[in-house]
Protein backbone atom coordinates (compact mmCIF):
# COMPACT_ATOMS: atom_id res chain seq x y z
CA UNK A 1 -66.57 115.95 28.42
CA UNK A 2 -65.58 119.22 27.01
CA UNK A 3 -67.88 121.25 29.16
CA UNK A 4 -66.62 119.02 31.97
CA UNK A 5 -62.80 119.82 31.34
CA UNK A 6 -64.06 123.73 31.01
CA UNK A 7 -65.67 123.74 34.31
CA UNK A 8 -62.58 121.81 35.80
CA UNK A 9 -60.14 123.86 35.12
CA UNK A 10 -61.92 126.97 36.34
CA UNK A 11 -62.46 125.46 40.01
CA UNK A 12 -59.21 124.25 39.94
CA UNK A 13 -57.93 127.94 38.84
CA UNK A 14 -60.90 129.83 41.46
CA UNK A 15 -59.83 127.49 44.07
CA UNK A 16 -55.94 127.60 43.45
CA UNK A 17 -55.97 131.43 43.22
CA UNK A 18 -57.91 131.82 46.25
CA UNK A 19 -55.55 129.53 47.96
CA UNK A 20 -52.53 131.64 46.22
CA UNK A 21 -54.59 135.11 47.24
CA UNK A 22 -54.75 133.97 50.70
CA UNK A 23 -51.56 131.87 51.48
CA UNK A 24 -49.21 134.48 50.04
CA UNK A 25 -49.60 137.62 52.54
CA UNK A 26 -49.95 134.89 55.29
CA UNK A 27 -46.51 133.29 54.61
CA UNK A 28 -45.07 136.91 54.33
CA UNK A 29 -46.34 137.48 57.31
CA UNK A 30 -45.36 134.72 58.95
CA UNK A 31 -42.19 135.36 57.52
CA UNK A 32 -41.65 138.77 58.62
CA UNK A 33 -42.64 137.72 62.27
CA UNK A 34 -39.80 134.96 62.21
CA UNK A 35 -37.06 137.60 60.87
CA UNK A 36 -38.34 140.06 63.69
CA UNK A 37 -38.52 137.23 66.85
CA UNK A 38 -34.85 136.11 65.51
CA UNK A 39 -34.02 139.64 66.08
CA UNK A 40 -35.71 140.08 69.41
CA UNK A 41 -34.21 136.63 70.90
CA UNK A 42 -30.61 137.94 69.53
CA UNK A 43 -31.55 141.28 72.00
CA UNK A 44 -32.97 139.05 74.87
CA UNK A 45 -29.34 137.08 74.70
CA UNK A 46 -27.41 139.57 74.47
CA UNK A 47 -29.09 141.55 77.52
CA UNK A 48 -28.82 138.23 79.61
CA UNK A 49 -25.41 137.84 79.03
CA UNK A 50 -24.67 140.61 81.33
CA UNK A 51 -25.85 138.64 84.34
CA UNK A 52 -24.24 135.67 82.70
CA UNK A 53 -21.13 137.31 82.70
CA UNK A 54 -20.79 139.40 85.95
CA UNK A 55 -22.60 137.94 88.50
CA UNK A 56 -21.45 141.16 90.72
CA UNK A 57 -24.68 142.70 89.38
CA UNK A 58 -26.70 143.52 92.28
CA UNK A 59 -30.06 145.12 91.29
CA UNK A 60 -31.09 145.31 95.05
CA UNK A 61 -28.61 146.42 97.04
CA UNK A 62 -27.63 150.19 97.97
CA UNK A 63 -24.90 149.65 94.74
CA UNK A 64 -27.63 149.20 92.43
CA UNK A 65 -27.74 152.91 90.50
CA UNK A 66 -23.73 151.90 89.63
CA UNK A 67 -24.22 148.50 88.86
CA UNK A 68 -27.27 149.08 86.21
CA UNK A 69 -25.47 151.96 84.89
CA UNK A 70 -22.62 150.16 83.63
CA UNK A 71 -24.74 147.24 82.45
CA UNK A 72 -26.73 150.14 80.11
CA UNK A 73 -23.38 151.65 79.45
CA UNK A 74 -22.52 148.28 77.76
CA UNK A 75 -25.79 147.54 75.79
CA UNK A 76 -25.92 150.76 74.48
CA UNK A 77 -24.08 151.88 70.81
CA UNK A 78 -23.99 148.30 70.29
CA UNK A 79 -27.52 146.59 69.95
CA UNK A 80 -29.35 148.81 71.28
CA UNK A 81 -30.02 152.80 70.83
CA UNK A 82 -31.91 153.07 74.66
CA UNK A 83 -31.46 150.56 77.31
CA UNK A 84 -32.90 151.23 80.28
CA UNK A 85 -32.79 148.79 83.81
CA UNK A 86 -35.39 148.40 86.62
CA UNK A 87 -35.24 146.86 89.67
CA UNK A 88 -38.02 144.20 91.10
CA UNK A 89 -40.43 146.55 92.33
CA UNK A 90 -40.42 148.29 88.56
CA UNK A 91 -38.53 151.54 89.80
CA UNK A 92 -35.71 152.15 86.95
CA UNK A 93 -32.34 152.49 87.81
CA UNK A 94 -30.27 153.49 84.66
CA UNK A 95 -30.79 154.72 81.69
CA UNK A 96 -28.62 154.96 78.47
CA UNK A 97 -29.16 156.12 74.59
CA UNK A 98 -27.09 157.08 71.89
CA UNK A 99 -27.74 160.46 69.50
CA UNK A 100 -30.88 158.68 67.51
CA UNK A 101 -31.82 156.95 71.17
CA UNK A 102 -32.80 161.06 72.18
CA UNK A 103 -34.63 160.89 68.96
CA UNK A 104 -36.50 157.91 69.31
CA UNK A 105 -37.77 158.46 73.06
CA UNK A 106 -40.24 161.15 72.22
CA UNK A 107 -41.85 158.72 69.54
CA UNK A 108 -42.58 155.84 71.35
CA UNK A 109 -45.36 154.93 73.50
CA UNK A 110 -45.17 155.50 77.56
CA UNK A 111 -46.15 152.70 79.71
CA UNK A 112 -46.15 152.15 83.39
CA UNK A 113 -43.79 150.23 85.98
CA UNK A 114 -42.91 146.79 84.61
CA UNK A 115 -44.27 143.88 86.02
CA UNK A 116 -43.96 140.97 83.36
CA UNK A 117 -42.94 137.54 84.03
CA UNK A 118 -42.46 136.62 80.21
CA UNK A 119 -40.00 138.42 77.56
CA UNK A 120 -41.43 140.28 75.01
CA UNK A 121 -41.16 142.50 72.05
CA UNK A 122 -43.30 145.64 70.21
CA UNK A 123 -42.71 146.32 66.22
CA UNK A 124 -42.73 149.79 66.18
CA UNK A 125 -43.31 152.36 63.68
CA UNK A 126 -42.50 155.22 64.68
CA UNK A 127 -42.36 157.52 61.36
CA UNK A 128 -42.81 156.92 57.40
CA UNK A 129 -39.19 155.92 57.72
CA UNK A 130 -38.20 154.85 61.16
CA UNK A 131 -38.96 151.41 62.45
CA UNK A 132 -38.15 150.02 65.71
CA UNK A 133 -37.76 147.43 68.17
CA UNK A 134 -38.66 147.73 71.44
CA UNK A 135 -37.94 144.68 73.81
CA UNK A 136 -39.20 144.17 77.45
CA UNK A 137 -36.78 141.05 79.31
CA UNK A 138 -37.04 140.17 82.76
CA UNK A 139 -34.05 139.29 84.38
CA UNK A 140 -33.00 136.38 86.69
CA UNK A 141 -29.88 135.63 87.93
CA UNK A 142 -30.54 132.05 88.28
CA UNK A 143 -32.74 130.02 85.58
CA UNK A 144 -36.06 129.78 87.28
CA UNK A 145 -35.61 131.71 89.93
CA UNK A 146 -37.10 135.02 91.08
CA UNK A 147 -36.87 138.34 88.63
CA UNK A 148 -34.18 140.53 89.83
CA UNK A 149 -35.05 143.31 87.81
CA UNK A 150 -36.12 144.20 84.26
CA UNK A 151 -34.35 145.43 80.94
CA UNK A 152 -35.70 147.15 78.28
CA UNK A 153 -34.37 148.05 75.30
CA UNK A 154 -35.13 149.84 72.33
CA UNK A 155 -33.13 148.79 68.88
CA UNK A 156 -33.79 151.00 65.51
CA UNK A 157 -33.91 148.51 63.12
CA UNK A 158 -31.04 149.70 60.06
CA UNK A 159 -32.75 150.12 56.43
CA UNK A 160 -30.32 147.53 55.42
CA UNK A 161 -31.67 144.91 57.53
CA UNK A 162 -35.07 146.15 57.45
CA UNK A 163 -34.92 145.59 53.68
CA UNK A 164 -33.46 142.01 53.82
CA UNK A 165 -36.58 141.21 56.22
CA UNK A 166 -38.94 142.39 53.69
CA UNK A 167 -36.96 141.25 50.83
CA UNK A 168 -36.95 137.43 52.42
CA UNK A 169 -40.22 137.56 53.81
CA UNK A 170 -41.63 138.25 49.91
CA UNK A 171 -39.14 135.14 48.45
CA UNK A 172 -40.99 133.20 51.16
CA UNK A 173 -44.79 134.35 49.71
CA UNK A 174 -43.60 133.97 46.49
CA UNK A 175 -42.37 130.39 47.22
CA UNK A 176 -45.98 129.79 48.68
CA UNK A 177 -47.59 131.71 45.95
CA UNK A 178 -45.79 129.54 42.98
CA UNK A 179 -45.88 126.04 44.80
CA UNK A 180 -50.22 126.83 45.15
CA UNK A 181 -50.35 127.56 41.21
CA UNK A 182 -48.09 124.32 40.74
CA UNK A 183 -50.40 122.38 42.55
CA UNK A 184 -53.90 123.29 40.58
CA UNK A 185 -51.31 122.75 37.25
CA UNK A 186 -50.44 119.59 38.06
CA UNK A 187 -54.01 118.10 40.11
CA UNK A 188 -56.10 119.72 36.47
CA UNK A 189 -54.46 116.72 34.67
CA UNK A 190 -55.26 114.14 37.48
CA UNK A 191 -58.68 115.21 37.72
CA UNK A 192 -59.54 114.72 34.21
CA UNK A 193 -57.92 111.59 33.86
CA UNK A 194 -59.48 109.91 36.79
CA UNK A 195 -63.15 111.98 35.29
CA UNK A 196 -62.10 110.33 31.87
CA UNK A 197 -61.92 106.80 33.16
CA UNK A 198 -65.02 107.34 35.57
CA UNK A 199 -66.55 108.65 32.15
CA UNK A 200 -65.20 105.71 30.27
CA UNK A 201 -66.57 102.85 32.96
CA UNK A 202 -69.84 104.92 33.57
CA UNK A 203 -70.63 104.79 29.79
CA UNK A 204 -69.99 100.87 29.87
CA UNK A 205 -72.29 100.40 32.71
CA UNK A 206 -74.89 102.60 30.95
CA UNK A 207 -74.49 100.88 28.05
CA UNK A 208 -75.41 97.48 29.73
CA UNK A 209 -78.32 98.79 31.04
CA UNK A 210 -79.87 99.85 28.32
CA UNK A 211 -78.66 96.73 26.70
CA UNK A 212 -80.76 94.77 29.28
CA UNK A 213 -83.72 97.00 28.57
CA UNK A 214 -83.78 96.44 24.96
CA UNK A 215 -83.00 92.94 25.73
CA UNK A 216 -86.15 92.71 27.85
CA UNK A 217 -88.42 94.90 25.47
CA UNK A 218 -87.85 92.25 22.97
CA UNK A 219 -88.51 89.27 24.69
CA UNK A 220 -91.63 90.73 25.47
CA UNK A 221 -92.66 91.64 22.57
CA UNK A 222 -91.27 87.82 21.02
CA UNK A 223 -94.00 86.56 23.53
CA UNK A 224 -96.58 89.43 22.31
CA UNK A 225 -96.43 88.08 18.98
CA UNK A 226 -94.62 91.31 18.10
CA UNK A 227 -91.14 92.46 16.42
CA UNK A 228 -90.39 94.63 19.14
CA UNK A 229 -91.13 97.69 16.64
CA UNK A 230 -94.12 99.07 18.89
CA UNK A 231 -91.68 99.30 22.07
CA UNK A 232 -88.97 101.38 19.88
CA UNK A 233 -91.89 103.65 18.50
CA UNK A 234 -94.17 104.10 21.77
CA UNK A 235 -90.87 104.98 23.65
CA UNK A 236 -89.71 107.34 21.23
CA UNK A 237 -93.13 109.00 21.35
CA UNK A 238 -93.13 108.90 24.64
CA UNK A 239 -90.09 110.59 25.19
CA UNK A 240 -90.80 113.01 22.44
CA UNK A 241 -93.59 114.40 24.13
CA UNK A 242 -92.10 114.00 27.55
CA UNK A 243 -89.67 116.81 26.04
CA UNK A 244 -92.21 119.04 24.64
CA UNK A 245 -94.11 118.72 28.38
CA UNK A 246 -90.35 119.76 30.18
CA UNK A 247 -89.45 116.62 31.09
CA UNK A 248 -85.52 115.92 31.63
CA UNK A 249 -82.95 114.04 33.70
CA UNK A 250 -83.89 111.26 35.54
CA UNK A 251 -87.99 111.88 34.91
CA UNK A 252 -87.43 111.28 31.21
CA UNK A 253 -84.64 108.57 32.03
CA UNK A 254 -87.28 106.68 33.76
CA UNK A 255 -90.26 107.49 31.29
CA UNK A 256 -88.18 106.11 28.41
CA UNK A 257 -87.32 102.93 30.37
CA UNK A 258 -90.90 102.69 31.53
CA UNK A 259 -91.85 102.70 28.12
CA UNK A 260 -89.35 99.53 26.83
CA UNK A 261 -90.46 97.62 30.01
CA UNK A 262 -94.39 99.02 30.23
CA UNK A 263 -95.46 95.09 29.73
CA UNK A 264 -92.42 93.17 31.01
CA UNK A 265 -95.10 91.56 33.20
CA UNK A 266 -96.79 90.00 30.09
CA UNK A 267 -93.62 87.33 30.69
CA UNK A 268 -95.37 85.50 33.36
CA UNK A 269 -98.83 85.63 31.34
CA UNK A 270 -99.72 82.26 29.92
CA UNK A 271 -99.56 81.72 26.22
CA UNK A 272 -103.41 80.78 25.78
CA UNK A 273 -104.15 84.03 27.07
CA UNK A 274 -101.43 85.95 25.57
CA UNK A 275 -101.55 84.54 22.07
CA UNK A 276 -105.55 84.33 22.08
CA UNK A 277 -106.93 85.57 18.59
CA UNK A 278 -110.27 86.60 19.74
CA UNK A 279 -111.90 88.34 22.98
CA UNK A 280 -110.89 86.96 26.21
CA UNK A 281 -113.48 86.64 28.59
CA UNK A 282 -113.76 88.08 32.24
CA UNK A 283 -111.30 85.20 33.95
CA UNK A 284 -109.04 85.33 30.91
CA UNK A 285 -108.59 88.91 31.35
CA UNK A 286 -107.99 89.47 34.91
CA UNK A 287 -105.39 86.77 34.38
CA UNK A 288 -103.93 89.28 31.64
CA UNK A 289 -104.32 92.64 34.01
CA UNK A 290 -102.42 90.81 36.45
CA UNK A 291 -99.00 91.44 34.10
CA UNK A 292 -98.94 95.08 36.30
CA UNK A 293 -98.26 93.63 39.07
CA UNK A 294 -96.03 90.67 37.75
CA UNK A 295 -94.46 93.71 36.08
CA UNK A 296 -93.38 95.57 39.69
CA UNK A 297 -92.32 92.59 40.71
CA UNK A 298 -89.89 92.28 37.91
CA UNK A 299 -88.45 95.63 38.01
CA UNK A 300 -88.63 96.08 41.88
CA UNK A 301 -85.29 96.20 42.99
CA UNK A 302 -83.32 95.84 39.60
CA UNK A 303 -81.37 98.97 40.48
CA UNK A 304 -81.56 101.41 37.57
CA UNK A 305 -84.07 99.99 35.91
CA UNK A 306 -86.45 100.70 39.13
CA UNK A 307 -86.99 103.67 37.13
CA UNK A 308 -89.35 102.25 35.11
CA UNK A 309 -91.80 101.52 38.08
CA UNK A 310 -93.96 104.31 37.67
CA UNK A 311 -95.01 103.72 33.73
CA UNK A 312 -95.23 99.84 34.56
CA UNK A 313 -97.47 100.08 37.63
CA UNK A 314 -99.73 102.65 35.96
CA UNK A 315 -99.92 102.74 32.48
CA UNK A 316 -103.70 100.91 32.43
CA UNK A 317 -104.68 103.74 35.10
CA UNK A 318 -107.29 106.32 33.61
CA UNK A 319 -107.72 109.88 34.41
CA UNK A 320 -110.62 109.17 35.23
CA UNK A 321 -110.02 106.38 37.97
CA UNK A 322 -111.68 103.58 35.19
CA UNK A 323 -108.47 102.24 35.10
CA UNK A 324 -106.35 99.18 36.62
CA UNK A 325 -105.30 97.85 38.96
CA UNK A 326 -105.39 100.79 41.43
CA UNK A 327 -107.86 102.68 39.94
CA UNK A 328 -105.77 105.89 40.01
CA UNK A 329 -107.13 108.98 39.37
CA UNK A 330 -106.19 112.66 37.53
CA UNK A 331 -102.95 113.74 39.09
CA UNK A 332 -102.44 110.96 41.29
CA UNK A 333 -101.23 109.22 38.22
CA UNK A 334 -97.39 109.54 37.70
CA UNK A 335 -96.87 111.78 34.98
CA UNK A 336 -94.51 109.87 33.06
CA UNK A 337 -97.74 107.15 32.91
CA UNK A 338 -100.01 109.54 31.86
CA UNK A 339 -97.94 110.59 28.93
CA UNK A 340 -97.09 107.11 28.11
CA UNK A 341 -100.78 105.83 28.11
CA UNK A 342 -101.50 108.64 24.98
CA UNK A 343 -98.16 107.53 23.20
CA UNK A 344 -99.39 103.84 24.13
CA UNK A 345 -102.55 104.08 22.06
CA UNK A 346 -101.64 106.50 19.43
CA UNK A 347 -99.22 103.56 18.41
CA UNK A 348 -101.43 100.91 18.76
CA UNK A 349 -104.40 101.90 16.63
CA UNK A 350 -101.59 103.44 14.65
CA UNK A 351 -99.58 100.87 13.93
CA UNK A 352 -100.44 97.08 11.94
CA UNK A 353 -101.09 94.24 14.22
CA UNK A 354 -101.94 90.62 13.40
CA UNK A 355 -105.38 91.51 14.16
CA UNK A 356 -106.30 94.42 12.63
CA UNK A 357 -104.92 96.44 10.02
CA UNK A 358 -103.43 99.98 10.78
CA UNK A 359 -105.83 102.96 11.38
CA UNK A 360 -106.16 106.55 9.44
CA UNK A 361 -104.62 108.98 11.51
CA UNK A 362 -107.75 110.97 11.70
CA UNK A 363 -109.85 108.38 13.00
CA UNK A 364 -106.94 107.94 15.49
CA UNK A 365 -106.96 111.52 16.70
CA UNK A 366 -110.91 111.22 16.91
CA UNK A 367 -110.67 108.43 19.37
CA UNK A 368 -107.74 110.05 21.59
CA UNK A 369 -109.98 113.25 21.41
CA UNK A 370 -112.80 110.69 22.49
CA UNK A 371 -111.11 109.97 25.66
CA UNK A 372 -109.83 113.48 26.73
CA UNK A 373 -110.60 113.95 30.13
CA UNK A 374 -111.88 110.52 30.79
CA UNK A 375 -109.34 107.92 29.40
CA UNK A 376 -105.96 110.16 29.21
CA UNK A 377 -104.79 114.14 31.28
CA UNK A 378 -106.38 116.42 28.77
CA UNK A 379 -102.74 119.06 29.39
CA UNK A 380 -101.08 115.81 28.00
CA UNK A 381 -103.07 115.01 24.82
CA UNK A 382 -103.32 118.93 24.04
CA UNK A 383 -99.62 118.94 23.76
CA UNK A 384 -99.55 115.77 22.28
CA UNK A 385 -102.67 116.91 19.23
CA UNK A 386 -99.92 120.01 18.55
CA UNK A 387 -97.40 117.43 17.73
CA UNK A 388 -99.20 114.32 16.32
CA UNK A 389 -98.66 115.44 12.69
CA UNK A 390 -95.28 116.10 12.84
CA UNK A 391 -94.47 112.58 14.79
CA UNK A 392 -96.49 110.74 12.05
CA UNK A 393 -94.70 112.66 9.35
CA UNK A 394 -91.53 111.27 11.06
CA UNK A 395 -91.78 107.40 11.75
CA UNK A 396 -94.84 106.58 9.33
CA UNK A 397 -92.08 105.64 6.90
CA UNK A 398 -89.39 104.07 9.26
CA UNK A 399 -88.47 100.64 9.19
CA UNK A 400 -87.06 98.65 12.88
CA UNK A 401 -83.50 99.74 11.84
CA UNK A 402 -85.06 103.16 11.17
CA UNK A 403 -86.82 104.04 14.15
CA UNK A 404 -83.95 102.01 16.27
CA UNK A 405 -81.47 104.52 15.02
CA UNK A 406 -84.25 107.51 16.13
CA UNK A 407 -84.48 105.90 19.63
CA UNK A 408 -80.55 105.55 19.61
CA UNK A 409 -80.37 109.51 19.08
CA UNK A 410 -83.05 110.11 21.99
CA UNK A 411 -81.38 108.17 24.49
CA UNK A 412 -77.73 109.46 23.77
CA UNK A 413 -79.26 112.84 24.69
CA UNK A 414 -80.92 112.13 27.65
CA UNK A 415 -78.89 109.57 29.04
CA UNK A 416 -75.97 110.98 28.90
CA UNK A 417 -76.42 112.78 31.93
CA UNK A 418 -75.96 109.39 33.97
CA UNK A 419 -71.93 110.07 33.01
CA UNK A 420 -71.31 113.41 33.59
């Protein structure tokens, strides 16, 4: 859970300082444009309002020159520092600036006859210092109806104002920038709340699971005759060597389920066959091999425990293809059966059984050796020959409780993955 939280809350940060990174300069910006287009609608207004006003402006007629040059004489020392009026063919008729107007005209960018249908504006910059307006408005006597003429006018924005743009536009991306930071704060503690309780119902379901698969191991080994010892040890063997062979996740999740359930099929098996002291003969045991398939059938579609398909269906299968019932052969045996089938005998000539007493470890290791290459993957029992010792050293003296508590440890750590 730690290392959950710990990767959390960086995401949460990356992703929320990204967002911040990115949503900051584009609200300033955004910003900046709305302070600059309240400006430039303020200009278009106030140039309309001169046809509003005096509809005696005629842009056309021979009385144009005098009519345009009062209109500029108007706009100008107020707004604007140039104003300048066209008539509808783009020719201009007036022109007007004040003292930093004459300054201005040099800097800005020529262009050619208007022609526009739509008002417009151009930020400027003219110098390090000097920023400027520029604002192109057609005019029409009538709303809707035909352009008259055009205005133009050019407004140098004062440092005062320019600074109470910038000034607001930066309260806006810090606004942005603060409310994005809020929001990873305030989702971190969501997130692992909701993670804890997914944890917290993930564990329980885990927990039933592998309380059905112990469940299961020991009824089968009830009908086997068996305390249900041999299923603790073979699976912890199993899954020891699993690890030392790389296995992890959900290959050693279903390798140590395969190896509770490996004879959950033996359910089905009648008890004059199961519980038979001496040899069975050939009907008596193809009766018994047929617990691999009542053993698929079992775990076929139980969900989770389908896991354990591949050590159930294949655990009797030899390297060599002598086995049952598909007569598998080398690698076409599932791994996690090919390690279980070593772990499977090393137990049971290991281990004390009602009919026979256990064996010496080296006459164990002699018959495993025995079968290299025919009987189990000789990669498999190599690894399994450098650990033997060490696994006898470690469960020779362990009592159910004892080697419970070992299989406890070795599923914590492997299953534990299922709620992360």
């Amino acid at each position: 859970m730690k290392s959950f939280k710990r990767l959390a809350f960086l995401r949460i940060a990356t992703v929320t300082v990204t967002l911040s990174a990115l949503s900051t300069p584009v609200a300033w910006y955004i910003s900046r444009e709305n302070a600059e287009q309240q400006v430039v609608e303020f200009a278009q207004e106030e140039a309309q309002r001169i046809l509003d006003h005096s509809h005696a402006i005629d842009l056309a007629g021979p009385a144009a020159p005098q009519h345009a040059a009062r209109a500029v004489t108007v706009l100008v020392g107020g707004l604007f520092d140039i104003a300048e009026i066209y008539n509808a063919s783009g020719v201009k008729l007036a022109e007007e600036m004040t003292p930093v107007g004459h300054e201005l005209e040099p800097l800005l960018p020529k262009h050619g006859r208007p022609g526009y249908k739509k008002s417009f504006y151009e930020s400027l910059k003219v110098s390090q210092d000097r920023w400027v307006m520029r604002v192109m408005v057609p005019l029409k006597p009538i709303p809707g109806g035909a352009i008259s003429g055009y205005f133009e006018g050019v407004r140098l924005i004062p440092e005062w104002q320019r600074d109470h743009i910038q000034s607001d536009a930066l309260v806006v991306a810090l606004m942005v920038c603060l409310a994005s930071l809020m929001c990873g704060a305030v989702i971190y503690p969501v997130v692992i709340h909701l993670s804890s309780e997914n944890e917290r119902r993930a564990q329980q379901v885990l927990e039933s699971h592998i309380a059905m698969m112990d469940a299961l191991g020991r009824a089968i080994a009830k009908r086997d005759s068996d305390t249900g010892t041999h299923n603790y040890r073979v699976a912890w063997i199993a899954a020891t060597l699993g690890e030392a062979l790389g296995l992890k996740g959900a290959d050693m999740q279903s390798l140590i389920a395969g190896s509770f359930l490996h004879d959950v099929g033996k359910i089905g098996i009648p008890d004059g066959i199961l519980l038979k002291p001496g040899r069975l003969d050939a009907d008596e045991m193809a009766i018994m091999r047929t617990h691999v398939e009542q053993g698929q059938e079992i775990v076929h579609g139980a969900g989770w425990l389908e896991g354990a398909a591949d050590v159930v269906a294949s655990h009797h299968e030899k390297w060599d293809g002598s086995g049952y019932p598909r007569q598998l052969a080398a690698e076409a045996i599932p791994l996690s059966a090919r390690i279980f089938a070593v772990a499977d005998v090393y137990d049971a000539l290991s281990s004390k059984r009602p009919y026979k007493p256990p064996m010496p470890f080296e006459q164990v290791m002699t018959i495993l050796q025995e079968g290299r290459g025919t009987h189990f993957d000789p990669t498999v029992l190599a690894c399994f020959e450098s650990m033997a010792l060490a696994v006898r050293d470690r469960i020779e003296s362990l009592d159910e409780a004892g080697i419970k508590r070992l299989m406890a440890d070795m599923i914590e750590r492997h299953f534990d993955a299922m709620t992360a």
